[in-house]
PDB file of N, CA and C in Angstrom:
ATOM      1  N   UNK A   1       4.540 170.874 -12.282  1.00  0.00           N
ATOM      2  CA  UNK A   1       5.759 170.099 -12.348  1.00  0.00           C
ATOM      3  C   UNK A   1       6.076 169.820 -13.816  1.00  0.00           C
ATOM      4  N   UNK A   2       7.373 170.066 -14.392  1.00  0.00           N
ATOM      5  CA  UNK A   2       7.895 170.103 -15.273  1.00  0.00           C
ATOM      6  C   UNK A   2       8.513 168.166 -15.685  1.00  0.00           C
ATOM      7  N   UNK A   3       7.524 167.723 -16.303  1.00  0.00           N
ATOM      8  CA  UNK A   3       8.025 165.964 -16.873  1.00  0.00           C
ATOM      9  C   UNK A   3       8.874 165.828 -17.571  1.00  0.00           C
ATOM     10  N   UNK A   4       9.218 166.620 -18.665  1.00  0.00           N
ATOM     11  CA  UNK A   4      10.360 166.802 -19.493  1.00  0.00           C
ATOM     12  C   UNK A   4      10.320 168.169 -20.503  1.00  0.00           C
ATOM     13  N   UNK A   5      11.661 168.604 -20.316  1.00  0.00           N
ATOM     14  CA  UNK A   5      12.397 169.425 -20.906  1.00  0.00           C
ATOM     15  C   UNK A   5      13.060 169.283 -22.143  1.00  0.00           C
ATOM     16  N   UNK A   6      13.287 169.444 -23.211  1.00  0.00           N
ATOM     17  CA  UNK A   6      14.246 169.155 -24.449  1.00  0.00           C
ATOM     18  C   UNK A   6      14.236 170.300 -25.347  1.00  0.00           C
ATOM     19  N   UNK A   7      15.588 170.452 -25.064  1.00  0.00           N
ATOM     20  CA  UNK A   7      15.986 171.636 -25.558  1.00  0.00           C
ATOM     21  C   UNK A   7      17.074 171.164 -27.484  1.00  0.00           C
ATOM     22  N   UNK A   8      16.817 171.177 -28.507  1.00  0.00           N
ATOM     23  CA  UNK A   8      17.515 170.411 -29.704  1.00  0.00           C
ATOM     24  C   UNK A   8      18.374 171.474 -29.908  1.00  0.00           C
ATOM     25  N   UNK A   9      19.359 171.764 -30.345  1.00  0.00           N
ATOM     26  CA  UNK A   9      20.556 172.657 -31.099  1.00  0.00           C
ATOM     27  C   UNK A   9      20.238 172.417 -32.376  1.00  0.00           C
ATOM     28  N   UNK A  10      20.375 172.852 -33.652  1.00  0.00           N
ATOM     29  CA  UNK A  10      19.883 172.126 -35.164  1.00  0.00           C
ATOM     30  C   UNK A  10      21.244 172.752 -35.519  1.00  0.00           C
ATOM     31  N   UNK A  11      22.018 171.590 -36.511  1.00  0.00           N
ATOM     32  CA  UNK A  11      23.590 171.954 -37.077  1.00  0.00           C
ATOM     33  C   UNK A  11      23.426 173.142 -37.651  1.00  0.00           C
ATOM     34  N   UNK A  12      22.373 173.434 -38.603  1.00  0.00           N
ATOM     35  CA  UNK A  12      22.153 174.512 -39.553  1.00  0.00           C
ATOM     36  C   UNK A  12      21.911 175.803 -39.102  1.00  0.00           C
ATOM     37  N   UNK A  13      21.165 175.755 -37.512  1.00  0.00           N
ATOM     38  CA  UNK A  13      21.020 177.004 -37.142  1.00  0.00           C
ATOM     39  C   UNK A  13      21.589 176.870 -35.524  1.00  0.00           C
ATOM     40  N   UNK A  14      23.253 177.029 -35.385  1.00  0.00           N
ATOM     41  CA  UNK A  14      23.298 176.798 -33.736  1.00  0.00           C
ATOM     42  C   UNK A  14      23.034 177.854 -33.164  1.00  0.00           C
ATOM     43  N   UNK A  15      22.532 178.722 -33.529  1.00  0.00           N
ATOM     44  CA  UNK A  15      22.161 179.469 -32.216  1.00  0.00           C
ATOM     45  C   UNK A  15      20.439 179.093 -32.190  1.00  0.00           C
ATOM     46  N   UNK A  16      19.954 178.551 -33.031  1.00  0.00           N
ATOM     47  CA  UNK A  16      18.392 178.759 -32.866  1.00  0.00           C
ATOM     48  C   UNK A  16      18.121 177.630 -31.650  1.00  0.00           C
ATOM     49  N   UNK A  17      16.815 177.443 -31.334  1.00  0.00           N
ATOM     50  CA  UNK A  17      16.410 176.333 -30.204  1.00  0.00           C
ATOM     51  C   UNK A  17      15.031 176.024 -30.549  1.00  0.00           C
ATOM     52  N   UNK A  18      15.006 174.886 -30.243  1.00  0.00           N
ATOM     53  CA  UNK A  18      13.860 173.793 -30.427  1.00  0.00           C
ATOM     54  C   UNK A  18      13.381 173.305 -29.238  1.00  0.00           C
ATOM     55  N   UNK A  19      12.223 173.788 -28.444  1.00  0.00           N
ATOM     56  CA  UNK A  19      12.003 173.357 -27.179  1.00  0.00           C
ATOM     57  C   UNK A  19      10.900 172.616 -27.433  1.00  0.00           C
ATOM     58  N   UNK A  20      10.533 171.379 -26.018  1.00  0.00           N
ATOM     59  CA  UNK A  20       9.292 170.722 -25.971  1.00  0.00           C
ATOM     60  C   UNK A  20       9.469 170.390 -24.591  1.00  0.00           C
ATOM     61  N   UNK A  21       8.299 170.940 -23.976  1.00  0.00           N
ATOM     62  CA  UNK A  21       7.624 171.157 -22.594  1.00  0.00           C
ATOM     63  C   UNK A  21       6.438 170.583 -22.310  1.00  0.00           C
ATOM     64  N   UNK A  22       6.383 169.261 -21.456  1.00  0.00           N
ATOM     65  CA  UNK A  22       5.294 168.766 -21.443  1.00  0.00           C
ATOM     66  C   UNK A  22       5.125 168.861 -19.411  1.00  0.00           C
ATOM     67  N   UNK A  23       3.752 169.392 -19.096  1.00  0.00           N
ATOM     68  CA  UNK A  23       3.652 169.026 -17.780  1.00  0.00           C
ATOM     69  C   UNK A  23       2.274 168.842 -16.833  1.00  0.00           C
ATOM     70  N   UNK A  24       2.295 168.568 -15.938  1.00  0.00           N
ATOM     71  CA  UNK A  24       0.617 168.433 -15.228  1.00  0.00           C
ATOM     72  C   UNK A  24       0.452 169.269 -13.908  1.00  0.00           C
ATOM     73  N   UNK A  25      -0.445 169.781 -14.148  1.00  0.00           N
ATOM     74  CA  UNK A  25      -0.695 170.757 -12.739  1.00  0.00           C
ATOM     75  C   UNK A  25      -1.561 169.926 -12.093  1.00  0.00           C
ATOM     76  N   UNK A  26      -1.809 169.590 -10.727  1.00  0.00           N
ATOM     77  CA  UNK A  26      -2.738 168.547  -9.925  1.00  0.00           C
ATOM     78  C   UNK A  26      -3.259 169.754  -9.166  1.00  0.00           C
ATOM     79  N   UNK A  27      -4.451 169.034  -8.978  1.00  0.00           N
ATOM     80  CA  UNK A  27      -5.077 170.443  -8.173  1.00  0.00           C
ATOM     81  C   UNK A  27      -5.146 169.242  -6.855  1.00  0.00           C
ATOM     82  N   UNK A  28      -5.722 169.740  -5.589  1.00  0.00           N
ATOM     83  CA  UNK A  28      -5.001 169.410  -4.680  1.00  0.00           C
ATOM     84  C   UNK A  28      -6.887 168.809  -3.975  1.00  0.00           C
ATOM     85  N   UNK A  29      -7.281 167.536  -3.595  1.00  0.00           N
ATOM     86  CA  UNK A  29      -7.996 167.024  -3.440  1.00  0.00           C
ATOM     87  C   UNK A  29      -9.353 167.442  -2.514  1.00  0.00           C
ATOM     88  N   UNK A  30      -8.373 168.493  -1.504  1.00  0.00           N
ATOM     89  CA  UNK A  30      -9.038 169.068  -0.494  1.00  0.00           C
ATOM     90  C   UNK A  30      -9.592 170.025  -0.627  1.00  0.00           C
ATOM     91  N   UNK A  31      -9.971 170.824  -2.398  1.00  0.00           N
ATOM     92  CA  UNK A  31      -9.855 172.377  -2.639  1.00  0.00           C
ATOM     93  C   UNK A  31     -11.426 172.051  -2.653  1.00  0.00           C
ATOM     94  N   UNK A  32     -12.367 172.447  -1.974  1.00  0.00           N
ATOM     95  CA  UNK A  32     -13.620 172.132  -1.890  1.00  0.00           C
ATOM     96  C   UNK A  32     -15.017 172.753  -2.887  1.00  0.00           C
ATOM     97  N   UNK A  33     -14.089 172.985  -4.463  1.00  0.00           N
ATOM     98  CA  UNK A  33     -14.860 173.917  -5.207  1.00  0.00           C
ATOM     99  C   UNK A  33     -15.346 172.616  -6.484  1.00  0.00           C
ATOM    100  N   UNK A  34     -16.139 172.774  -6.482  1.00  0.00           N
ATOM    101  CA  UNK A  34     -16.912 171.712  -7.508  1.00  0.00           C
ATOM    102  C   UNK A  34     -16.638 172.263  -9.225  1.00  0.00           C
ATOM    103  N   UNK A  35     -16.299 173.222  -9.214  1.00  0.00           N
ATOM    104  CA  UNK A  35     -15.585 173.477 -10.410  1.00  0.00           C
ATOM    105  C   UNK A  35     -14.519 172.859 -11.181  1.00  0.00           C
ATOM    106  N   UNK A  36     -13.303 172.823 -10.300  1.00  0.00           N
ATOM    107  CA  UNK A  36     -12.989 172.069  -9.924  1.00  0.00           C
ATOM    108  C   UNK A  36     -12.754 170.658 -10.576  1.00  0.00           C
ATOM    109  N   UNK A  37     -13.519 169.783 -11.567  1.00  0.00           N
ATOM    110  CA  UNK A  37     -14.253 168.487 -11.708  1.00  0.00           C
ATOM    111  C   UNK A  37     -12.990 167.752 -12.310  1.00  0.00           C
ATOM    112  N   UNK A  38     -11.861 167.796 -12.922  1.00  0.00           N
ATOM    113  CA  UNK A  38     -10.998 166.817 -13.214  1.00  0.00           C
ATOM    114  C   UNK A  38      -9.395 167.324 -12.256  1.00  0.00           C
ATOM    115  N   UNK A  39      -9.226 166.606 -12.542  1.00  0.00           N
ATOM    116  CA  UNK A  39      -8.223 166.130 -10.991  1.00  0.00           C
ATOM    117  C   UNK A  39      -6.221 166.899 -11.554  1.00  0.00           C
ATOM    118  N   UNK A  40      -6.357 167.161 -12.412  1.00  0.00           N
ATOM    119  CA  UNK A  40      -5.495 167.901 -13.209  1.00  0.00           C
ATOM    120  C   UNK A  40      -5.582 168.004 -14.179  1.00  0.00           C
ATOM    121  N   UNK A  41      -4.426 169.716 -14.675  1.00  0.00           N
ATOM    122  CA  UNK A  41      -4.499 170.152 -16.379  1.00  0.00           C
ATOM    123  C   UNK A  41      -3.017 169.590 -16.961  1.00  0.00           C
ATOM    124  N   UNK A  42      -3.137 169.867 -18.109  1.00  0.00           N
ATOM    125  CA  UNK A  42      -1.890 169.040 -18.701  1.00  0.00           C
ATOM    126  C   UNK A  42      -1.786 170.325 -19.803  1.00  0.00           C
ATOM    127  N   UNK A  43      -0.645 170.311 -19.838  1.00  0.00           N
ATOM    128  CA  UNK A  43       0.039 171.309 -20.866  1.00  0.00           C
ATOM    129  C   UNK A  43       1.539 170.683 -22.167  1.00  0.00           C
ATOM    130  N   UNK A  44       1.001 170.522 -22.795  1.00  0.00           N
ATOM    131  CA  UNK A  44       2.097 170.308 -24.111  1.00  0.00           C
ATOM    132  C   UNK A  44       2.481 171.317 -24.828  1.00  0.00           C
ATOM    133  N   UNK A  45       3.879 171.641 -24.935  1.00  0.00           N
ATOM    134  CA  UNK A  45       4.177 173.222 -25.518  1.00  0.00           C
ATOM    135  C   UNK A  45       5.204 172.976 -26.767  1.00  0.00           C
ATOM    136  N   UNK A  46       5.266 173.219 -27.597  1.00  0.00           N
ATOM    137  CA  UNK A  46       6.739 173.098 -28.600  1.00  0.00           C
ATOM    138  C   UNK A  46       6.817 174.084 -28.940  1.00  0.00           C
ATOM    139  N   UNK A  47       7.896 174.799 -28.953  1.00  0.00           N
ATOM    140  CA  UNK A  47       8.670 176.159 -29.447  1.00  0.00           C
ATOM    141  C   UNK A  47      10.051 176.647 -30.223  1.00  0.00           C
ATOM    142  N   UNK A  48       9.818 177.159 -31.208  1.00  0.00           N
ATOM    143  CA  UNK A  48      11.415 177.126 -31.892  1.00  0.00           C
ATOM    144  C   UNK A  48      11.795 178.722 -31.471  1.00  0.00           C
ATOM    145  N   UNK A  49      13.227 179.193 -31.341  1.00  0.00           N
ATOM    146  CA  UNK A  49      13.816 180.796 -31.281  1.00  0.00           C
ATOM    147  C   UNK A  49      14.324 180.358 -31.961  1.00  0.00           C
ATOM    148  N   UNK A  50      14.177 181.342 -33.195  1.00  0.00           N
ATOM    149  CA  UNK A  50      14.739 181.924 -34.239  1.00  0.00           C
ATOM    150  C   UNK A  50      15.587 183.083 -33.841  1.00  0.00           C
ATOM    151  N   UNK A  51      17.096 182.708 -33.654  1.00  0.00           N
ATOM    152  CA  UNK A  51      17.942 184.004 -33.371  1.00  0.00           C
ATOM    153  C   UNK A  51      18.169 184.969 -35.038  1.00  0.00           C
ATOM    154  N   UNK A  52      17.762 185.703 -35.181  1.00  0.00           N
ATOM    155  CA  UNK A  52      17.887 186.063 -36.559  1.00  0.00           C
ATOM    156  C   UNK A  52      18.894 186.910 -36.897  1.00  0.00           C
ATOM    157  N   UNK A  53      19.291 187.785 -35.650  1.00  0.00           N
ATOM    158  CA  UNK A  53      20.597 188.490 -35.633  1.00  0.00           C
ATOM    159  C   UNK A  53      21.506 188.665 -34.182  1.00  0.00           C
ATOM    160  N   UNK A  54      21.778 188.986 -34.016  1.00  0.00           N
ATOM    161  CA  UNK A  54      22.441 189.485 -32.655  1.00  0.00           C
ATOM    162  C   UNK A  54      21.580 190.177 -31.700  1.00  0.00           C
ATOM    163  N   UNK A  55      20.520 190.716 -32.499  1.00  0.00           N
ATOM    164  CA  UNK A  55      20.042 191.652 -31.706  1.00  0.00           C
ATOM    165  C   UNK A  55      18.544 191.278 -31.462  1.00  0.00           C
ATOM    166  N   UNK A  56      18.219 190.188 -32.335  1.00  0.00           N
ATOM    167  CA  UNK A  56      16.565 189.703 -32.402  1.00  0.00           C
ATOM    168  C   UNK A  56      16.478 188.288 -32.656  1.00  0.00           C
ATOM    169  N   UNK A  57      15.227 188.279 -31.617  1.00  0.00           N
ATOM    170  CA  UNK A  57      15.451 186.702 -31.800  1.00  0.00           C
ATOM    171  C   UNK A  57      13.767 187.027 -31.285  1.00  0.00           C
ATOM    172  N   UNK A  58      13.290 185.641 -32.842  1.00  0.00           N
ATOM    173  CA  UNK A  58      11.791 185.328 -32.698  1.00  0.00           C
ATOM    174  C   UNK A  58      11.420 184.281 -32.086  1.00  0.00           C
ATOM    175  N   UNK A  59      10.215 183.720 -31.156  1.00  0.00           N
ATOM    176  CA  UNK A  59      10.008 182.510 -30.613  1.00  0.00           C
ATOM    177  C   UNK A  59       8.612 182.088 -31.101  1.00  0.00           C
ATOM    178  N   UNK A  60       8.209 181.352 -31.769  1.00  0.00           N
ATOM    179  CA  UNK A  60       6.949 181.087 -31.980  1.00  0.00           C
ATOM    180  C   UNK A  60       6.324 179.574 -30.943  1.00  0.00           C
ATOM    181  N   UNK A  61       5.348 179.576 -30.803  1.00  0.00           N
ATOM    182  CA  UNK A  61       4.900 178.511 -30.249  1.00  0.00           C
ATOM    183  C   UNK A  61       3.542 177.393 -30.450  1.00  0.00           C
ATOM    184  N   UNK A  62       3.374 176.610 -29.877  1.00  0.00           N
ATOM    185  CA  UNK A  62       2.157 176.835 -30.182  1.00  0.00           C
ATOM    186  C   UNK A  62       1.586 175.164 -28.636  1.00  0.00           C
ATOM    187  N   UNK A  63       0.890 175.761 -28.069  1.00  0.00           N
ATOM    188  CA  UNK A  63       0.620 174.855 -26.741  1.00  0.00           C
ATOM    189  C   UNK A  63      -0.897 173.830 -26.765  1.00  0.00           C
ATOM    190  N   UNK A  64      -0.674 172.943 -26.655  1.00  0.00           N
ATOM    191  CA  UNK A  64      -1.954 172.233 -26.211  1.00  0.00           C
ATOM    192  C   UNK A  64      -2.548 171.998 -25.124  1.00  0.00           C
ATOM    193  N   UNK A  65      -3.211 172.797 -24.526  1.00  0.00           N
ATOM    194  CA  UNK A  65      -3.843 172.495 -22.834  1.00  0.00           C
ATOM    195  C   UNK A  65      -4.941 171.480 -22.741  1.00  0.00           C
ATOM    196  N   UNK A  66      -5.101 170.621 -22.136  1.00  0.00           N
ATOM    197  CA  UNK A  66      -5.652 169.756 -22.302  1.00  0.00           C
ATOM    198  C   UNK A  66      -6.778 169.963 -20.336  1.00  0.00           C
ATOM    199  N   UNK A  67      -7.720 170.002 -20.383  1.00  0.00           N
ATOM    200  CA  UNK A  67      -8.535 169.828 -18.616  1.00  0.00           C
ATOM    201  C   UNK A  67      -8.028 171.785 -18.460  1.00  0.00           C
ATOM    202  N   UNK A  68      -8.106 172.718 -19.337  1.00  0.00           N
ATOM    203  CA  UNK A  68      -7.586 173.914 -18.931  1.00  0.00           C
ATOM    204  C   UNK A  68      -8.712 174.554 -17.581  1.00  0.00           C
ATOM    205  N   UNK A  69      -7.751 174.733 -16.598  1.00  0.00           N
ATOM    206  CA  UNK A  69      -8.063 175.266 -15.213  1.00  0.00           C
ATOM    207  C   UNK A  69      -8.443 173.839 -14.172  1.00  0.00           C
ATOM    208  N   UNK A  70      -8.185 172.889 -14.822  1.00  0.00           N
ATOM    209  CA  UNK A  70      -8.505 171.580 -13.930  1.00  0.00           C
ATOM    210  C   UNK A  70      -9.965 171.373 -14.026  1.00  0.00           C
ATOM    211  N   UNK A  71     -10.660 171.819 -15.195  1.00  0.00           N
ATOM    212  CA  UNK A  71     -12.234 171.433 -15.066  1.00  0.00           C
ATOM    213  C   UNK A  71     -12.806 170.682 -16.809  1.00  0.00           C
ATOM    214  N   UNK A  72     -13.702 170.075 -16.530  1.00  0.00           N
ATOM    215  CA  UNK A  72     -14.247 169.509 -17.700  1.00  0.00           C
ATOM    216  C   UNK A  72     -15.540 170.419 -17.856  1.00  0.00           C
ATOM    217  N   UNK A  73     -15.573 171.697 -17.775  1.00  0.00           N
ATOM    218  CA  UNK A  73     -16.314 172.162 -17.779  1.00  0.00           C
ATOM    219  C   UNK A  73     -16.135 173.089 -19.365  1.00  0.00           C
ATOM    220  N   UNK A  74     -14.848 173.147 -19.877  1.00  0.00           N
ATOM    221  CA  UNK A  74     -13.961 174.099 -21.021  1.00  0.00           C
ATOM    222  C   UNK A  74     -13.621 172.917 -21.647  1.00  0.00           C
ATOM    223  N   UNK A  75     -13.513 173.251 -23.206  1.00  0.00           N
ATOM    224  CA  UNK A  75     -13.254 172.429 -23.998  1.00  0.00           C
ATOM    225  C   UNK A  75     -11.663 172.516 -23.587  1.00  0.00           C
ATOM    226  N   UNK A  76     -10.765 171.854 -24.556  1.00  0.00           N
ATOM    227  CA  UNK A  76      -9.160 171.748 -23.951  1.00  0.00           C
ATOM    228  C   UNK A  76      -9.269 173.240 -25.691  1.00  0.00           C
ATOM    229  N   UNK A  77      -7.815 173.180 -25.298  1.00  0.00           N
ATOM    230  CA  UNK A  77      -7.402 174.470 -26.021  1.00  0.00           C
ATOM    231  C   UNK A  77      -6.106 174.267 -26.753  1.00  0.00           C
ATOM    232  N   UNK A  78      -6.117 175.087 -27.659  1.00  0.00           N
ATOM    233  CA  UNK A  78      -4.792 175.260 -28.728  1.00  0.00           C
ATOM    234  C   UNK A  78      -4.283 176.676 -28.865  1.00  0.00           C
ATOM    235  N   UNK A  79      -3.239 176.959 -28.265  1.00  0.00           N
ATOM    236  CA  UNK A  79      -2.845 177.960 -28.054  1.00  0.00           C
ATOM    237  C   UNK A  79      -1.025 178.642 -28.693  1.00  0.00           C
ATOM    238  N   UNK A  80      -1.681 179.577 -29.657  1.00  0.00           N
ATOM    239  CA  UNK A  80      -0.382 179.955 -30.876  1.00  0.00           C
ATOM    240  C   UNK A  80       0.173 180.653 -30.364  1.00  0.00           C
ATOM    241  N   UNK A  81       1.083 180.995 -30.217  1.00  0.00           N
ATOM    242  CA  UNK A  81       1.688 182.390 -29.685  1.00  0.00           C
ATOM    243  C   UNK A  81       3.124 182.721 -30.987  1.00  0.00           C
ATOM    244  N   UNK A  82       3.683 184.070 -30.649  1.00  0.00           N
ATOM    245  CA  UNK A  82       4.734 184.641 -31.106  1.00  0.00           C
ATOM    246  C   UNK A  82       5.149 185.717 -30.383  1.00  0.00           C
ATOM    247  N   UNK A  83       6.637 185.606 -30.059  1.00  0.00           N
ATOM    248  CA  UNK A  83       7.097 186.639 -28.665  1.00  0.00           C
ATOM    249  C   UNK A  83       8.099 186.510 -29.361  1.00  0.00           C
ATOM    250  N   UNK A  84       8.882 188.015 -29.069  1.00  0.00           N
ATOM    251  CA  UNK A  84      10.165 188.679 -29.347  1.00  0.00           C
ATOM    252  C   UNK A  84      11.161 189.197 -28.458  1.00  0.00           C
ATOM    253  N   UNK A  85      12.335 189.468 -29.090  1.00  0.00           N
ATOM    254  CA  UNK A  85      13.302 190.341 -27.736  1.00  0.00           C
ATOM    255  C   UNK A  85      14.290 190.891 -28.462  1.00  0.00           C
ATOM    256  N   UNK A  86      14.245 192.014 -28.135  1.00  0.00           N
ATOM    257  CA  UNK A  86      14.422 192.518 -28.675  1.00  0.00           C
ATOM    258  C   UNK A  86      16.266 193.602 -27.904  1.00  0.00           C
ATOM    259  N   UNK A  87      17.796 193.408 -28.164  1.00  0.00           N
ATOM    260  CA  UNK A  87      18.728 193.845 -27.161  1.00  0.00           C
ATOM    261  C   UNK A  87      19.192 195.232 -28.047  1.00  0.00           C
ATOM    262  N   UNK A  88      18.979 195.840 -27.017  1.00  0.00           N
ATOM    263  CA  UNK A  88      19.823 197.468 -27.853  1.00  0.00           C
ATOM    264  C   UNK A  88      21.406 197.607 -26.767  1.00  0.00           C
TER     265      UNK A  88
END
């Protein structure tokens, strides 16, 4: 489930975007796997697209998972990314 969405416009760059995605996955009480051990994961994401031309646009990111897979068994995680798209 998605807690909040925010999407910013910046005057200087209107086509670019500024996202922040925060949400919690619950795992479901009855799942009888001891793995399992915390009761949900949590995900914090912020992302800018860089439209750079008409035809390309960069997205960088970078996510904080916090209980990743619903267990205290994994440290929590920091996760960078960079994705493209590329229109012909």
């Amino acid at each position: 489930m998605t807690v909040k969405v925010l999407n910013l416009l910046l005057n200087s760059q209107p086509n670019d975007i500024l996202g922040l995605a925060i949400n919690r996955v619950h795992m479901n009480d009855r799942i009888p796997n001891p793995a399992f051990n915390a009761s949900a994961e949590y995900n914090v994401e912020l992302n800018y697209s860089d439209y750079r031309t008409q035809w390309l646009m960069l997205r960088a990111n970078i996510q904080y998972v916090i209980n990743p897979g619903a267990t205290n068994n994994v440290d929590d995680a920091l996760v960078l990314g960079l994705s493209s798209k590329i229109v012909f």
